[in-house]
Protein backbone atom coordinates (compact mmCIF):
# COMPACT_ATOMS: atom_id res chain seq x y z
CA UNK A 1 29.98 38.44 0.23
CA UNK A 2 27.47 40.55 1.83
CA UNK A 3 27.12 44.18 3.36
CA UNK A 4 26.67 45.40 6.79
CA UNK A 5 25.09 48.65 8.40
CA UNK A 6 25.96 49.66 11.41
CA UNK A 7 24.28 52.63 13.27
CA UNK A 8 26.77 54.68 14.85
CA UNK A 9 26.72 56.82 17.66
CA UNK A 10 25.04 60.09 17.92
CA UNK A 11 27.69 62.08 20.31
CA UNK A 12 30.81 61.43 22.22
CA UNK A 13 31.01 62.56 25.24
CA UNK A 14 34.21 64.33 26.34
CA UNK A 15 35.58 64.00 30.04
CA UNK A 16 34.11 67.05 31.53
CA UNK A 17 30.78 65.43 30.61
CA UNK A 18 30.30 68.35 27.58
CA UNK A 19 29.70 67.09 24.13
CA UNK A 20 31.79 67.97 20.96
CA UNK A 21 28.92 67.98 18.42
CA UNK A 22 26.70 71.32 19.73
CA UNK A 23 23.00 71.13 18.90
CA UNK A 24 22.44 67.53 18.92
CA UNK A 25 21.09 65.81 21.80
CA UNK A 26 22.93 65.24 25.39
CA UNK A 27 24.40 61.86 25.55
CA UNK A 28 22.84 59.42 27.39
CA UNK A 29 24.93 56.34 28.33
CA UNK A 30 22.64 53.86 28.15
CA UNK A 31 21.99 54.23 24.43
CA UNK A 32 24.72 55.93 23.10
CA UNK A 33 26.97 52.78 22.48
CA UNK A 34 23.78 50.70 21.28
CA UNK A 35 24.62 49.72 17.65
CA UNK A 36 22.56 47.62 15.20
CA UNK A 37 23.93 45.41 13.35
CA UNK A 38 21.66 44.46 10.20
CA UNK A 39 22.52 41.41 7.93
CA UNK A 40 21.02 41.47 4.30
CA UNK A 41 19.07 38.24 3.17
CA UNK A 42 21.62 35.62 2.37
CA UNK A 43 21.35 32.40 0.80
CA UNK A 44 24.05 29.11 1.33
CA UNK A 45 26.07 28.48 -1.53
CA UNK A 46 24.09 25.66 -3.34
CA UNK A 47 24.98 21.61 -2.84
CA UNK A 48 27.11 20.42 -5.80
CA UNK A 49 25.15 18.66 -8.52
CA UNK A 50 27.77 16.90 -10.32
CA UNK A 51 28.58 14.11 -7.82
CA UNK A 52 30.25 11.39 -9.04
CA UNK A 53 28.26 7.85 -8.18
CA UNK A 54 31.04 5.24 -9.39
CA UNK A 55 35.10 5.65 -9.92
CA UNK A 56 35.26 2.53 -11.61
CA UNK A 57 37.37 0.69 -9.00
CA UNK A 58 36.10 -2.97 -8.43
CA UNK A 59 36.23 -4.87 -5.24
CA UNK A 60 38.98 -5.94 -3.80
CA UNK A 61 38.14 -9.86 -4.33
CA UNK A 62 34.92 -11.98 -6.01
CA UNK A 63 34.82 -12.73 -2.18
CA UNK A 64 34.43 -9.25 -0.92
CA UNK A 65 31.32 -8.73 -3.61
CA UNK A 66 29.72 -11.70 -2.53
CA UNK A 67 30.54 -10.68 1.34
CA UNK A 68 29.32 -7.54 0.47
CA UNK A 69 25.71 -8.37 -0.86
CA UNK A 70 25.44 -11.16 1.83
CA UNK A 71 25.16 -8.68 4.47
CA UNK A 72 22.79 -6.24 2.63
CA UNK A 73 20.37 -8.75 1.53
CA UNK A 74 20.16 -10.52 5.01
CA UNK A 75 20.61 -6.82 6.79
CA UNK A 76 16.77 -6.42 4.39
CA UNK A 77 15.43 -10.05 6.01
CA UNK A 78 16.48 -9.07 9.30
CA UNK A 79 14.77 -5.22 9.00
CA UNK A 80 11.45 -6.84 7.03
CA UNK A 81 9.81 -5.35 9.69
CA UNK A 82 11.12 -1.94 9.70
CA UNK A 83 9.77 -0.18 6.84
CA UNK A 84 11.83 2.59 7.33
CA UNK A 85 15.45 1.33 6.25
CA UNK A 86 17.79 1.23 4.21
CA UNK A 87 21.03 -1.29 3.44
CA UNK A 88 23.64 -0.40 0.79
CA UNK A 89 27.31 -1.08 -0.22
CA UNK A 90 30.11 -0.07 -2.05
CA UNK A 91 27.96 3.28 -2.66
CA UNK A 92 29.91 6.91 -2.34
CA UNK A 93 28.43 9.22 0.80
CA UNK A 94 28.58 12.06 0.05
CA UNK A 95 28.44 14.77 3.42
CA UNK A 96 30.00 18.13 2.89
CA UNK A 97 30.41 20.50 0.15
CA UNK A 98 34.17 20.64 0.20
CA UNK A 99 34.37 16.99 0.34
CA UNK A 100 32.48 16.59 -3.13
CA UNK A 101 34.53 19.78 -4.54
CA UNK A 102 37.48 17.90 -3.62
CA UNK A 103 36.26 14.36 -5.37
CA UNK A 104 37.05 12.92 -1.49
CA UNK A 105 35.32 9.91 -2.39
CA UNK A 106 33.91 7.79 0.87
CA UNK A 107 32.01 4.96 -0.03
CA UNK A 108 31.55 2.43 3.02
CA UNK A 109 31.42 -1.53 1.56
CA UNK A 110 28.20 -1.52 3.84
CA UNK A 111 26.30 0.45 5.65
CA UNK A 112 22.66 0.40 7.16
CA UNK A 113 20.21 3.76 7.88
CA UNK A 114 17.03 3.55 10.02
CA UNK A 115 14.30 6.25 9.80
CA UNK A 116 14.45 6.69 6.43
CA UNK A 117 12.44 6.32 3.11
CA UNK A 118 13.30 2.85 1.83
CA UNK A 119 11.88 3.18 -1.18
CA UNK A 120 13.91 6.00 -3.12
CA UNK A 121 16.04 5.61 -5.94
CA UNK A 122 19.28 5.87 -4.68
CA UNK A 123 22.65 6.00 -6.71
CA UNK A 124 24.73 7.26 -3.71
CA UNK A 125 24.36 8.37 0.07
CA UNK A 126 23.59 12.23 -0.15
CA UNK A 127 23.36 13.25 3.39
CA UNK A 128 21.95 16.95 2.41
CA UNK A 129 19.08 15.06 0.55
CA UNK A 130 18.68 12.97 3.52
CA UNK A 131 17.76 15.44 6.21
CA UNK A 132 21.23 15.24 7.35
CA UNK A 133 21.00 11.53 7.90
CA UNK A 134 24.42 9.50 8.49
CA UNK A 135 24.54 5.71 8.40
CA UNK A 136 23.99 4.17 11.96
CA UNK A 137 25.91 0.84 10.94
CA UNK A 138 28.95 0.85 8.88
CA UNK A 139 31.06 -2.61 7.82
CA UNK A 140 34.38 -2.23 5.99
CA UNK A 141 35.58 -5.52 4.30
CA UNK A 142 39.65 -5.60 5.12
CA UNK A 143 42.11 -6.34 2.79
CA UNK A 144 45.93 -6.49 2.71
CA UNK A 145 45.94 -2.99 0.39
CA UNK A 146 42.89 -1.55 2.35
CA UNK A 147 43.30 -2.62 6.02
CA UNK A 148 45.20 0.55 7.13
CA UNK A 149 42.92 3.22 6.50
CA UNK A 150 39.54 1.54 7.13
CA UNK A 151 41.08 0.80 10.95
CA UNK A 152 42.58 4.49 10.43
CA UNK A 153 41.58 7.49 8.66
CA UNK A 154 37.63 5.83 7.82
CA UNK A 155 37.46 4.77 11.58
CA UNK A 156 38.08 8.00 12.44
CA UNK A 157 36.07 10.02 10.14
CA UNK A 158 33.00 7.30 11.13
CA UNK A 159 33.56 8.32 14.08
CA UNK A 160 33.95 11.93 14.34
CA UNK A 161 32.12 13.20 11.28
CA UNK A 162 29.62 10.27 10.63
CA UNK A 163 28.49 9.92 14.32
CA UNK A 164 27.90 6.23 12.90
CA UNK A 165 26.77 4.27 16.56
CA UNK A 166 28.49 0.70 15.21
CA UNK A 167 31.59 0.36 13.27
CA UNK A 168 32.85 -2.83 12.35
CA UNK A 169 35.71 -4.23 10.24
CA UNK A 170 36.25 -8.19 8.83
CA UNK A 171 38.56 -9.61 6.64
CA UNK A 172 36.78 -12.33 4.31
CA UNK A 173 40.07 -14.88 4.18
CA UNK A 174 40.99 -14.11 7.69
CA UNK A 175 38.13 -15.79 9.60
CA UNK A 176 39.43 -14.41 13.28
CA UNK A 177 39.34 -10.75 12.52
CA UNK A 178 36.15 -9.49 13.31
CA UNK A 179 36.01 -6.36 15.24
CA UNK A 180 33.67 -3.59 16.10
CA UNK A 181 33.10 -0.55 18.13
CA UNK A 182 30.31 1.30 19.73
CA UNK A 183 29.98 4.97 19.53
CA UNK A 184 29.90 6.80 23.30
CA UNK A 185 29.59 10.31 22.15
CA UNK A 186 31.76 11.53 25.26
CA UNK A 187 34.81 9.16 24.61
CA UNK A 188 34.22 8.07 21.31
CA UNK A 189 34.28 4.31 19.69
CA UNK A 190 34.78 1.88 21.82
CA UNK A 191 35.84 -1.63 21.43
CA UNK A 192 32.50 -4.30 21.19
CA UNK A 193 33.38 -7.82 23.56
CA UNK A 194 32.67 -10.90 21.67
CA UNK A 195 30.16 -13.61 23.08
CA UNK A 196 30.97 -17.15 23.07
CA UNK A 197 30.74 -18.26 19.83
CA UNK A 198 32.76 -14.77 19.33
CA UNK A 199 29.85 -12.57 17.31
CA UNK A 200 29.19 -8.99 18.18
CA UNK A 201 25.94 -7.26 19.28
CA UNK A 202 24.89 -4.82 17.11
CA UNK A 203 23.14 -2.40 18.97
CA UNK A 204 21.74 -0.29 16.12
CA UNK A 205 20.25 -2.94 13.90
CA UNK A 206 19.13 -5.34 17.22
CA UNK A 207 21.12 -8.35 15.65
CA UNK A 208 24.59 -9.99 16.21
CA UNK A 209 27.54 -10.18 13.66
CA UNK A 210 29.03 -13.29 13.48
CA UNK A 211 30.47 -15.97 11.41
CA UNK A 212 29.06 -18.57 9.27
CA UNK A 213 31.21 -21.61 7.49
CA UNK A 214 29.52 -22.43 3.97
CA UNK A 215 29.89 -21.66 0.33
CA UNK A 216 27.32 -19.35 -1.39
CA UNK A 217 27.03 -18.25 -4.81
CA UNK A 218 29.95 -20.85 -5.90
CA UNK A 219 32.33 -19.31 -3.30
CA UNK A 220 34.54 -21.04 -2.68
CA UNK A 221 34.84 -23.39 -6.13
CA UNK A 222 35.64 -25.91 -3.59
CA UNK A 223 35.26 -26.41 -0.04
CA UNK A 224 34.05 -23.91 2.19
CA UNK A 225 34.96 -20.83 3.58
CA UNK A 226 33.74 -18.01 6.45
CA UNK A 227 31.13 -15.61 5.85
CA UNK A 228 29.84 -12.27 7.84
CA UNK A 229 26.00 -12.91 8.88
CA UNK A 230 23.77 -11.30 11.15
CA UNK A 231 21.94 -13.82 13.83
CA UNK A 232 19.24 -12.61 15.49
CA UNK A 233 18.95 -12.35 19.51
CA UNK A 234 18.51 -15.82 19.82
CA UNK A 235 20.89 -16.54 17.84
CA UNK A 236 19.12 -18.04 14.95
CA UNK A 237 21.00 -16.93 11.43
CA UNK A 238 18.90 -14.57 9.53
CA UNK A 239 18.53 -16.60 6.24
CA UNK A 240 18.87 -15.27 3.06
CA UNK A 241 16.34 -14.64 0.30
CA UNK A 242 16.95 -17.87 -1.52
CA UNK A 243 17.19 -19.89 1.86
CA UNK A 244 14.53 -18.50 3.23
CA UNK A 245 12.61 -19.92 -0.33
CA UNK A 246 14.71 -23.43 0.31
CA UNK A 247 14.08 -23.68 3.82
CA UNK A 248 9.92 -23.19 3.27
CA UNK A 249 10.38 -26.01 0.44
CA UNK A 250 11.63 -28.09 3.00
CA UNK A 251 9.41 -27.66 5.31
CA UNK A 252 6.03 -28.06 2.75
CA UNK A 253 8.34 -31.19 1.41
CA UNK A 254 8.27 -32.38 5.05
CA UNK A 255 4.22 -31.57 5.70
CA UNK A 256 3.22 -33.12 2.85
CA UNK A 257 5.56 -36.16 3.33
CA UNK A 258 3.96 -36.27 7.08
CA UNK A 259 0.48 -35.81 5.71
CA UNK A 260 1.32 -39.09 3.12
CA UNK A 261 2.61 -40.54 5.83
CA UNK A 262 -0.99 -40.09 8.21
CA UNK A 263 -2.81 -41.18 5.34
CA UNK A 264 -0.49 -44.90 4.90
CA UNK A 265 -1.39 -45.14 8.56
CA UNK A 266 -5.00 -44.76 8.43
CA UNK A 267 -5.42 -47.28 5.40
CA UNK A 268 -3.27 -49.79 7.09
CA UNK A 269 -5.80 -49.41 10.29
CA UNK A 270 -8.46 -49.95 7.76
CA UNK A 271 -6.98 -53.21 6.54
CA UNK A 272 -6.72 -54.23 9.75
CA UNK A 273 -10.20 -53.95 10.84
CA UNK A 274 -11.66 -55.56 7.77
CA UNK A 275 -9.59 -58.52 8.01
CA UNK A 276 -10.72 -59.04 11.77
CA UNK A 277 -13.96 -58.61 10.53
CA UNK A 278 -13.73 -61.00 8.22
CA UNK A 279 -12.00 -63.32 10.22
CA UNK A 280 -15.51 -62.92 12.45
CA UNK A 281 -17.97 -64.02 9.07
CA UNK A 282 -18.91 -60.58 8.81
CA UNK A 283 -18.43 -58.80 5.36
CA UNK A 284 -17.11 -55.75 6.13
CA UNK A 285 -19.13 -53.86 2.40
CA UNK A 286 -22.44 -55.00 4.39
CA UNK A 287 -21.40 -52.47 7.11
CA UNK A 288 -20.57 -49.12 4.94
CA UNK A 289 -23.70 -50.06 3.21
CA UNK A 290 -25.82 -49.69 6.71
């Protein structure tokens, strides 16, 4: 609550133009119905402090973890150049006072911010101790019990509220139901067109979401299964940590093998000359000795 003082007029003039308070000055119409209106100092209610990082309810599937850390580990190889990011999942943001009064718990199963510090210790999204920052890339992993309200009420809040610019929702055992929308801030999301091989740009990261048929991290036991991934613009997958490590294996396995390879060749060509020159009565010793 705070108090206001308002300055009041000094006279009021009657219709006959005399005034009703004798002895003060005549009115003057131009500054008799000039008020001021003077506010106090006032300070915002403070930001809650007792946020809540973790209500204790798992992911959905073993899947949907594994889905989940796939695209914020490869969302960090594909941003290695942009020191100014940040990828996270399954992690509460937190954007209004009433919505952390009201424990109105939002935590996106991934989500990437650009311009930030990426090197803060970070147990949740805090957009007040962001400078207001909202994640420009959101990805909800669908379920049967969970499908509903990220294509619903979440959609709709990213949209509104968030101001996130790409929104996109997949299914981990459904390997057809990408989808994704871009944010036009006069009409809102709107639906993302699939390419060929049916991925989605991503305008906000400068990468494509699309599928990729494999196993990782023992998922599935058997077989294989689809996975989320981001491929860069031409279209190469951006490799994880560990096959980014494998692939450079491969390739040193391969040099060196080449390398072996060059040198086999070059003794071979050896052999071959000193048997000619032999074959000629020349010792070929007498000829690295001149």
């Amino acid at each position: 609550m705070f108090s206001t003082r308002v300055l009041l007029l000094t006279g009021i003039q009657t219709l006959n133009g005399r005034s009703q308070n004798p002895g003060r000055l005549p009115y003057d119409p131009e500054t008799a119905l000039e008020s001021q209106v003077i506010q106090p100092d006032w300070e915002a209610p403070s930001p809650p402090t007792d946020l809540i990082f973790d209500d204790g309810e798992p992911l959905e599937s073993n899947r949907h973890r594994i889905a989940m850390n796939v695209l914020i580990r490869s969302t960090q190889q594909g941003l290695s150049g942009r020191p100014d990011s940040f990828a996270g999942g399954n992690m509460f943001v937190y954007y209004s006072r009433n919505q952390a009064m009201n424990r109105d718990f939002r935590g996106p199963d991934f989500f990437a911010v650009l311009g930030v510090e990426s090197d803060r210790e970070r147990q949740g999204w805090v957009v007040w101790e962001e400078d207001g920052r909202y994640p420009d890339v959101i990805v909800e992993l669908l379920s049967p019990s969970t499908a509903a309200v990220d294509k619903g009420v979440k959609k709709d809040l990213y949209e509104q509220t968030f101001k996130t610019r790409n929104y996109y929702v997949f299914d981990p055992f459904e390997p057809t139901s990408l989808e994704g929308w871009s944010l036009d801030l006069t009409h809102g999301y709107q639906p993302l067109s699939p390419n060929d091989q049916g991925w989605l740009w991503c305008e906000a990261l400068g990468l494509w979401l699309g599928t990729w048929e494999g196993a990782i991290d023992r998922e599935p036991m058997t077989g294989s299964c689809h996975w989320l991934r981001l491929y860069d613009r031409e279209g190469n997958l951006v490799l994880l940590p560990e096959e980014a490590a494998q692939q450079r294996a491969e390739q040193e396995k391969q040099r060196a093998e080449q390398e072996k390879q060059r040198a086999e060749q070059e003794k071979q060509r050896a052999d071959r000359l000193a048997a000619k020159l032999q074959e000629l009565g020349v010792d070929p010793s007498t000829l690295s000795q001149e």
